[in-house]
Protein backbone atom coordinates (compact mmCIF):
# COMPACT_ATOMS: atom_id res chain seq x y z
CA UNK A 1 91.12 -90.37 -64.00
CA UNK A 2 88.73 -87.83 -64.79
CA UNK A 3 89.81 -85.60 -61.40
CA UNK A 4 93.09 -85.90 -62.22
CA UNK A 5 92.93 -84.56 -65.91
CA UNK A 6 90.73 -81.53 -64.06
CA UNK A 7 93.47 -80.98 -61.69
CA UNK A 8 96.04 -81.15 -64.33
CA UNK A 9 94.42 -78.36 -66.52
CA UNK A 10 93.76 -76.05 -63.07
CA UNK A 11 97.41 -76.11 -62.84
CA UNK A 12 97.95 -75.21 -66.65
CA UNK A 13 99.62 -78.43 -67.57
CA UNK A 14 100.14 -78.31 -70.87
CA UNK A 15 100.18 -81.76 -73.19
CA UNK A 16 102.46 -82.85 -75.75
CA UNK A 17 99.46 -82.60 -78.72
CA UNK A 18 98.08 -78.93 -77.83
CA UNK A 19 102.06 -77.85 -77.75
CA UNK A 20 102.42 -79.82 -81.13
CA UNK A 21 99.27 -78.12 -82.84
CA UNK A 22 98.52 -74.98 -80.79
CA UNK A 23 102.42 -73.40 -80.34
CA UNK A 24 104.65 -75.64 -82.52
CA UNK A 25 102.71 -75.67 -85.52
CA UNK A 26 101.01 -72.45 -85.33
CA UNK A 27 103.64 -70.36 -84.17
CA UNK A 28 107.26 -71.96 -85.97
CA UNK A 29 107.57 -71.40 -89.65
CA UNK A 30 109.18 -75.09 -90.70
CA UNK A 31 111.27 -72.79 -92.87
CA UNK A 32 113.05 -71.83 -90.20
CA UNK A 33 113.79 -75.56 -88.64
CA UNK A 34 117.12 -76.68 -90.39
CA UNK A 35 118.48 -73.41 -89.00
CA UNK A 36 117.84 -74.63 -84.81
CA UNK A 37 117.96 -78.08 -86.23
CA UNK A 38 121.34 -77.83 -86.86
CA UNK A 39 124.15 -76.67 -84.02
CA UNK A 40 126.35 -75.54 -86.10
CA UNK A 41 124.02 -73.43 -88.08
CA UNK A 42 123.23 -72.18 -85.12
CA UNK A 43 126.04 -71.28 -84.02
CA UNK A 44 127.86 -69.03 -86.54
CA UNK A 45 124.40 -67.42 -87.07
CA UNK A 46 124.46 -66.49 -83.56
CA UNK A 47 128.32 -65.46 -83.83
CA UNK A 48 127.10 -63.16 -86.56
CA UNK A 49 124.70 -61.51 -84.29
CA UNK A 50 126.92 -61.17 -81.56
CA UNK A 51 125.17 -63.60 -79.36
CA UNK A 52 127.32 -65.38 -76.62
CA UNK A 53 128.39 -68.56 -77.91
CA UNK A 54 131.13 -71.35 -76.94
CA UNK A 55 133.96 -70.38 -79.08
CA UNK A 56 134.20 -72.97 -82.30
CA UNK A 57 137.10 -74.21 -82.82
CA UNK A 58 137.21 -76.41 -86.37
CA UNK A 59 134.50 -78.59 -88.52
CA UNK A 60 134.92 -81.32 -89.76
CA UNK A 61 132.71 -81.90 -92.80
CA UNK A 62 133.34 -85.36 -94.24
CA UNK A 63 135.61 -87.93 -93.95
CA UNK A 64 138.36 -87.46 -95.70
CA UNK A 65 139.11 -84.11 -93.52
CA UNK A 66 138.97 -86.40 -90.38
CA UNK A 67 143.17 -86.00 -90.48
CA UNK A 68 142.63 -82.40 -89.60
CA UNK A 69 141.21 -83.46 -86.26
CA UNK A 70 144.68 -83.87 -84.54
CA UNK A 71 145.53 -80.15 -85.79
CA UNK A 72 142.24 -78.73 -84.42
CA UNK A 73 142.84 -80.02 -80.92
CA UNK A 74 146.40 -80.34 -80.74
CA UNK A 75 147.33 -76.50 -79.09
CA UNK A 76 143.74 -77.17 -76.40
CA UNK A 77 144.04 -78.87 -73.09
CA UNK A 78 140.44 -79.52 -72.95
CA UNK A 79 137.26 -79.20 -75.87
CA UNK A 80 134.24 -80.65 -76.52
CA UNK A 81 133.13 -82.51 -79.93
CA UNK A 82 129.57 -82.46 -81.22
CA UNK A 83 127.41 -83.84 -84.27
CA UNK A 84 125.78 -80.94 -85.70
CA UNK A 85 122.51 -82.24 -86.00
CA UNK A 86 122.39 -84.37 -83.19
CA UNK A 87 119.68 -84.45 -80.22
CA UNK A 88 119.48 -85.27 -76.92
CA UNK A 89 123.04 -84.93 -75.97
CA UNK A 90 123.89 -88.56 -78.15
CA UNK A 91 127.25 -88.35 -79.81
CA UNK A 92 128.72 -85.17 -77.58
CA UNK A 93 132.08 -85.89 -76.27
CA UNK A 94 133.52 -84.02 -73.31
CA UNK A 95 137.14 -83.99 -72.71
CA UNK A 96 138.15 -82.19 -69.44
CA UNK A 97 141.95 -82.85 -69.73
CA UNK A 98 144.54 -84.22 -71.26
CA UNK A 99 147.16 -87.37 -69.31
CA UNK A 100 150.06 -87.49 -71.79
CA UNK A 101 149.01 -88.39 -75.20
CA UNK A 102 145.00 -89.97 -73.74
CA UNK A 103 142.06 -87.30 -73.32
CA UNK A 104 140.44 -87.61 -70.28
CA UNK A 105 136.77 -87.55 -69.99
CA UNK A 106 134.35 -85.91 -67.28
CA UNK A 107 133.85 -89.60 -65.45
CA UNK A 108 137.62 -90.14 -65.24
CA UNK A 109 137.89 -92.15 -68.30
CA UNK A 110 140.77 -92.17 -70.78
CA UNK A 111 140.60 -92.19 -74.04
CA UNK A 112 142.98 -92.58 -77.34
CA UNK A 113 143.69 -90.27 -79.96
CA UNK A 114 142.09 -93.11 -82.22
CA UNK A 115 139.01 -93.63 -80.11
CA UNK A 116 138.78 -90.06 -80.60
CA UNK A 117 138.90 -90.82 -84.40
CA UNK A 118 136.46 -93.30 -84.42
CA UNK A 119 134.00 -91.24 -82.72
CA UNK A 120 134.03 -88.30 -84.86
CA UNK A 121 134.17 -90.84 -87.76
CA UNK A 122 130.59 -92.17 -86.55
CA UNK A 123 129.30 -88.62 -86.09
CA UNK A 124 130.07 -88.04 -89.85
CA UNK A 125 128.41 -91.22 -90.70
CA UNK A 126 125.43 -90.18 -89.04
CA UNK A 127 124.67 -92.67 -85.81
CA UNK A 128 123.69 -89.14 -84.05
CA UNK A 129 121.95 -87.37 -86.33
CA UNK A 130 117.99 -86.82 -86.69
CA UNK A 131 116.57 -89.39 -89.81
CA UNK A 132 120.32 -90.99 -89.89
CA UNK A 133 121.70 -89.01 -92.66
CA UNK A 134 125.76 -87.89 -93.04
CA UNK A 135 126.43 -85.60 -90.80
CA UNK A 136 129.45 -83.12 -89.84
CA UNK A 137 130.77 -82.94 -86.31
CA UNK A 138 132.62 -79.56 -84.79
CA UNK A 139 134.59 -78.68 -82.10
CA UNK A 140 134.13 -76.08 -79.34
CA UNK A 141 135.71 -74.54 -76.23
CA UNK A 142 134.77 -76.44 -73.19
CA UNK A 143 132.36 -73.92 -70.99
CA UNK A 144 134.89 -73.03 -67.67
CA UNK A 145 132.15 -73.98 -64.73
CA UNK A 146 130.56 -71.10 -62.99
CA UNK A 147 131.46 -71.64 -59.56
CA UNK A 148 128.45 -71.10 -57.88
CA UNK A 149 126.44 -74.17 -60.02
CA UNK A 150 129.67 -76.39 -59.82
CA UNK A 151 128.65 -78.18 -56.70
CA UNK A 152 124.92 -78.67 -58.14
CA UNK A 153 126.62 -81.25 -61.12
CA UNK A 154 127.93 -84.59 -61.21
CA UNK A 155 130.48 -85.58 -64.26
CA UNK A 156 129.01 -82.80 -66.77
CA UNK A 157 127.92 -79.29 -67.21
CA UNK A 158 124.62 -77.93 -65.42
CA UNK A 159 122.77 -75.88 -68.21
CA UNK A 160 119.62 -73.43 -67.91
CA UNK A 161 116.54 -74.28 -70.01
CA UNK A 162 114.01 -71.43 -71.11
CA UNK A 163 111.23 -71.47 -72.96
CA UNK A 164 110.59 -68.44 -74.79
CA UNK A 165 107.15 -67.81 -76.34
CA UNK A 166 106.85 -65.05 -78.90
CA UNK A 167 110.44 -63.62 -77.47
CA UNK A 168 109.24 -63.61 -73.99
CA UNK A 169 111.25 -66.13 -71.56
CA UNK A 170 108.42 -68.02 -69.85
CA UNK A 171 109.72 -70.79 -67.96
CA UNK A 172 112.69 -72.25 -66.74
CA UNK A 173 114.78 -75.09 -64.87
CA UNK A 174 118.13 -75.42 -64.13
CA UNK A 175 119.70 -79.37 -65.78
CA UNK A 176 121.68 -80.66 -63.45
CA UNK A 177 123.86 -84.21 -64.29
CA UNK A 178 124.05 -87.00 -61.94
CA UNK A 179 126.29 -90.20 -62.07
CA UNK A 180 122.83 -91.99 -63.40
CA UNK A 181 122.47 -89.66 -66.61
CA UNK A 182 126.01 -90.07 -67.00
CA UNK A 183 127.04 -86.63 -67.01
CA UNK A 184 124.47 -85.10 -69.13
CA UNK A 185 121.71 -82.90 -68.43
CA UNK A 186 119.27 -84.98 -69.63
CA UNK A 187 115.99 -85.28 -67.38
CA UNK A 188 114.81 -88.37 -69.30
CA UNK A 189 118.44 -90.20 -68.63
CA UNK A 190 118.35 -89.19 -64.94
CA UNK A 191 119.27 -85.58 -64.49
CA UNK A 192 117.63 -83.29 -61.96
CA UNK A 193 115.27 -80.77 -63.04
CA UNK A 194 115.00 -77.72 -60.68
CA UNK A 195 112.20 -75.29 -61.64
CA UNK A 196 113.42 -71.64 -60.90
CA UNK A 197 111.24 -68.51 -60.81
CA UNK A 198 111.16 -66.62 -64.05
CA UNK A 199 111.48 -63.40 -62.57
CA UNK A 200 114.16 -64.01 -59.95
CA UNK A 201 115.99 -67.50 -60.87
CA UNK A 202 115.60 -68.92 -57.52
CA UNK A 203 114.88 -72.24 -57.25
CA UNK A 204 110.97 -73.20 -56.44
CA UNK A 205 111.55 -77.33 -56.24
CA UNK A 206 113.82 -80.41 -57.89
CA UNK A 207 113.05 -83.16 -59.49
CA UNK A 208 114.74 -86.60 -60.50
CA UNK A 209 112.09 -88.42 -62.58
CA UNK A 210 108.92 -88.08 -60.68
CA UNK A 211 110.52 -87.74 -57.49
CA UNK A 212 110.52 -84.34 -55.55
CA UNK A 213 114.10 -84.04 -53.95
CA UNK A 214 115.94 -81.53 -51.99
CA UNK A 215 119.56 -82.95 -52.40
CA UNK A 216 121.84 -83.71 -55.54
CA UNK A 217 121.63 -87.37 -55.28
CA UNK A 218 125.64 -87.26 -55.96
CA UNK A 219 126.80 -84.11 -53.95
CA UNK A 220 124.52 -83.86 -51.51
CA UNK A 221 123.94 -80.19 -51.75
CA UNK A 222 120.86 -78.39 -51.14
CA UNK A 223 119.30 -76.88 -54.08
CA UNK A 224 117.53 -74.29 -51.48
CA UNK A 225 120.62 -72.85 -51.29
CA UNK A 226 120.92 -72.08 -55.00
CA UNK A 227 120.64 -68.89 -56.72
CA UNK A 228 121.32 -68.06 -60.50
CA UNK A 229 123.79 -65.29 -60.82
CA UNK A 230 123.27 -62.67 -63.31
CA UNK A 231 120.07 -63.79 -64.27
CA UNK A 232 118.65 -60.43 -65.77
CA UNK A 233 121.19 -60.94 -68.57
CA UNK A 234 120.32 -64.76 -69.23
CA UNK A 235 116.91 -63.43 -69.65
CA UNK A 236 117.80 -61.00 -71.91
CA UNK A 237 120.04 -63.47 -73.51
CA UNK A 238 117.29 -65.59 -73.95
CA UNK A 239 115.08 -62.76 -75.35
CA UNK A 240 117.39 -61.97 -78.68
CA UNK A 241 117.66 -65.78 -79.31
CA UNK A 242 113.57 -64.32 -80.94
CA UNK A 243 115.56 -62.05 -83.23
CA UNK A 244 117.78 -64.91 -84.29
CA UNK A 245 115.92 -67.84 -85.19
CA UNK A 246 112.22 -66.22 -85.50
CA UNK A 247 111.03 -69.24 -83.98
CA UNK A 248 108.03 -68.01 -81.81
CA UNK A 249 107.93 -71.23 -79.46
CA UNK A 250 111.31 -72.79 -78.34
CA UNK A 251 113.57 -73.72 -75.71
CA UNK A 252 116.90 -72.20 -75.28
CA UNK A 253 119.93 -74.07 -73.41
CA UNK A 254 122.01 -71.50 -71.95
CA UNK A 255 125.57 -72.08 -69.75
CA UNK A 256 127.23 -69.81 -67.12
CA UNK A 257 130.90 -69.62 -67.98
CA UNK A 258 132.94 -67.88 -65.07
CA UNK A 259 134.81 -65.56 -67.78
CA UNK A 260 132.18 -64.43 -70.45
CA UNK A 261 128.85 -64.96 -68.28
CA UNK A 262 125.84 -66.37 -70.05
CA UNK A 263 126.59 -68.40 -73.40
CA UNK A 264 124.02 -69.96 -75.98
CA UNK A 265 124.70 -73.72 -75.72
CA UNK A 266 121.80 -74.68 -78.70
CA UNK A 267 117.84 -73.90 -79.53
CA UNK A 268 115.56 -76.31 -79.38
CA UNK A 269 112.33 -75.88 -82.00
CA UNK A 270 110.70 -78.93 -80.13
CA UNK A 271 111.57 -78.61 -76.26
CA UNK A 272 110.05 -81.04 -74.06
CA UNK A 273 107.82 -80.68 -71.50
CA UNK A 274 109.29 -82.07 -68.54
CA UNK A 275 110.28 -77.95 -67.66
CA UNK A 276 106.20 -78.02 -66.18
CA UNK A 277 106.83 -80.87 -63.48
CA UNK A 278 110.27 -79.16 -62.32
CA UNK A 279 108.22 -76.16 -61.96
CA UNK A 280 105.26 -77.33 -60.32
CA UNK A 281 103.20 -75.36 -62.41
CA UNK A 282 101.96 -76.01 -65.99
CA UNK A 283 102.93 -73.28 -69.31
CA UNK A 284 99.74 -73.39 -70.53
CA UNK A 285 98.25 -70.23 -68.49
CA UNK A 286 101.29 -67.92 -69.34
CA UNK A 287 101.17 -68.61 -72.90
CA UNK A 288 97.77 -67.59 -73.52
CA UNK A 289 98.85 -64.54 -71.99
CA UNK A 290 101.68 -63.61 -73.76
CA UNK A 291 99.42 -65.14 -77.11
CA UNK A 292 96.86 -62.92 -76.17
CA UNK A 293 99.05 -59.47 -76.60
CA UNK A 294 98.47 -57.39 -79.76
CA UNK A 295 101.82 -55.67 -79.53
CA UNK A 296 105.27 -57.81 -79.46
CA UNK A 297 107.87 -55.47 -78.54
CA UNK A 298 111.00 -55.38 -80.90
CA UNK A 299 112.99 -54.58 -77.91
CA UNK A 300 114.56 -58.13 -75.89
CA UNK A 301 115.33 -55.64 -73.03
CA UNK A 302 111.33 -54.59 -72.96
CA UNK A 303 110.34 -58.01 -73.44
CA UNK A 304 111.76 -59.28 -70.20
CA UNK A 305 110.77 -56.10 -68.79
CA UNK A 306 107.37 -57.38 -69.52
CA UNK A 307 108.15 -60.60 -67.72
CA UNK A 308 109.63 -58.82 -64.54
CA UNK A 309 106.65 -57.40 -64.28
CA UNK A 310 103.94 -59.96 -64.63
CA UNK A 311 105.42 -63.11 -64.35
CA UNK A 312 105.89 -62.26 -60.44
């Protein structure tokens, strides 16, 4: 036991406690938590700073507004719902198409207008949300697939985790959903995890679980063959997201639409750690290097210079 913890901390592994006390605590003002802690918060905020964001499409703040749900996605062939303070991916509905007057979800199923109802009617009640309390649900554009990570995805959207440490992007992984985390990119429910080089965004190794895997369990593809494109501007994406929520330790979800390129999915004040074993390398040795700098440039741009540079 005692090896293996000494092997662990060679490779930088960092533990859910020091993140908690030493970058968490130390490093996010708790003022600034109901900001990331809520997605639609987030969202306009980011809107406001002209930061890439799925376009919103109507909110729905309590129930007796849930009539104006029919109006908000009556003219849109596909959307996605979400609870504004939910985590984890619980309570997100996907709809992909539409077959006559049922919505058709990413798995093939088919649902009613009044299933629909219901649904949002649960978000508002708060079965999603973090502590339980009311909640309001919104609804968004659904993210057109980047071609090039389509066949890397079963039933759902692939999405790009960073963790970004005093503004600097430190680490990241590629979520990719399989048939056993039912469409969502959710490592914990089954999705792959595949660790990309910060500097480049090509992939190092996947994981399912605690498995090391070279194949999408559903599509068979190899994820040597995969490549992020435009991955200077995710970076610097990622970057501003420092200027928007002054968190200095969080995770960042980003998408790749084919039309408007990188997009700010949702921040995450309390990202899990997961990112380290998809990786095969632990945070802990590039955050005491990026804690250890005097100067924190005001410039995203410079800070991923920074990164380019010595994060090779």
């Amino acid at each position: 036991m005692l090896s293996r913890y000494r092997n662990l901390r060679r490779k930088g592994m960092l533990g859910v406690n020091e993140r908690n006390v030493s970058y968490i605590a130390r490093y996010n003002d708790r003022k600034l938590y109901p900001l990331v802690d809520n997605k639609l918060l987030t969202k306009k905020a980011a809107e406001q700073s002209d930061i890439a964001v799925p376009k919103l499409l109507g909110v729905i703040s309590v129930p007796s507004e849930l009539h104006t749900l029919s109006d908000i996605i009556e003219s849109h062939q596909s959307f996605v719902i979400k609870p504004a303070r939910g985590s984890g991916g619980k309570g997100i509905i996907v709809i992909t198409d539409r077959d006559g007057k049922r919505f058709v979800k990413p798995s093939g199923e088919q649902l009613r207008f009044r299933q629909l109802r219901r649904d949002v009617s649960n978000i508002l009640s708060g079965v999603y949300s973090l502590g339980g309390r009311p909640d309001v649900a919104f609804v968004e554009t659904l993210v057109a697939f980047d071609p090039n990570l389509q066949r890397y995805s079963h039933e759902g959207l692939p999405d790009i985790r960073l963790i970004v440490f005093r503004g600097y992007p430190v680490m990241a992984m590629l979520r990719c959903p399989t048939h056993a985390s039912d469409g969502k990119a959710n490592l914990h429910q089954g999705a792959v995890g595949v660790g990309l080089d910060i500097a480049s965004g090509r992939v190092l190794r996947a994981v399912q679980g605690d498995l090391i895997i070279e194949r999408h369990p559903d599509t068979d593809v190899l994820f040597s063959d995969l490549q992020i494109p435009e991955w200077r501007e995710l970076l610097d994406l990622a970057a501003s997201c420092y200027e928007l929520a002054g968190l200095g330790y969080m995770g960042c979800d980003i998408v790749l639409d084919r039309y408007r390129g990188p997009l700010i999915l949702e921040l995450n004040v309390r990202p899990g750690l997961a990112i380290q074993l998809a990786n095969g390398v632990g945070l802990r040795h590039r955050l005491k290097q990026i804690a250890a700098l005097e100067h924190i440039d005001e410039s995203p741009v410079n800070r991923v210079d920074y990164i380019l540079e010595h994060f090779v």
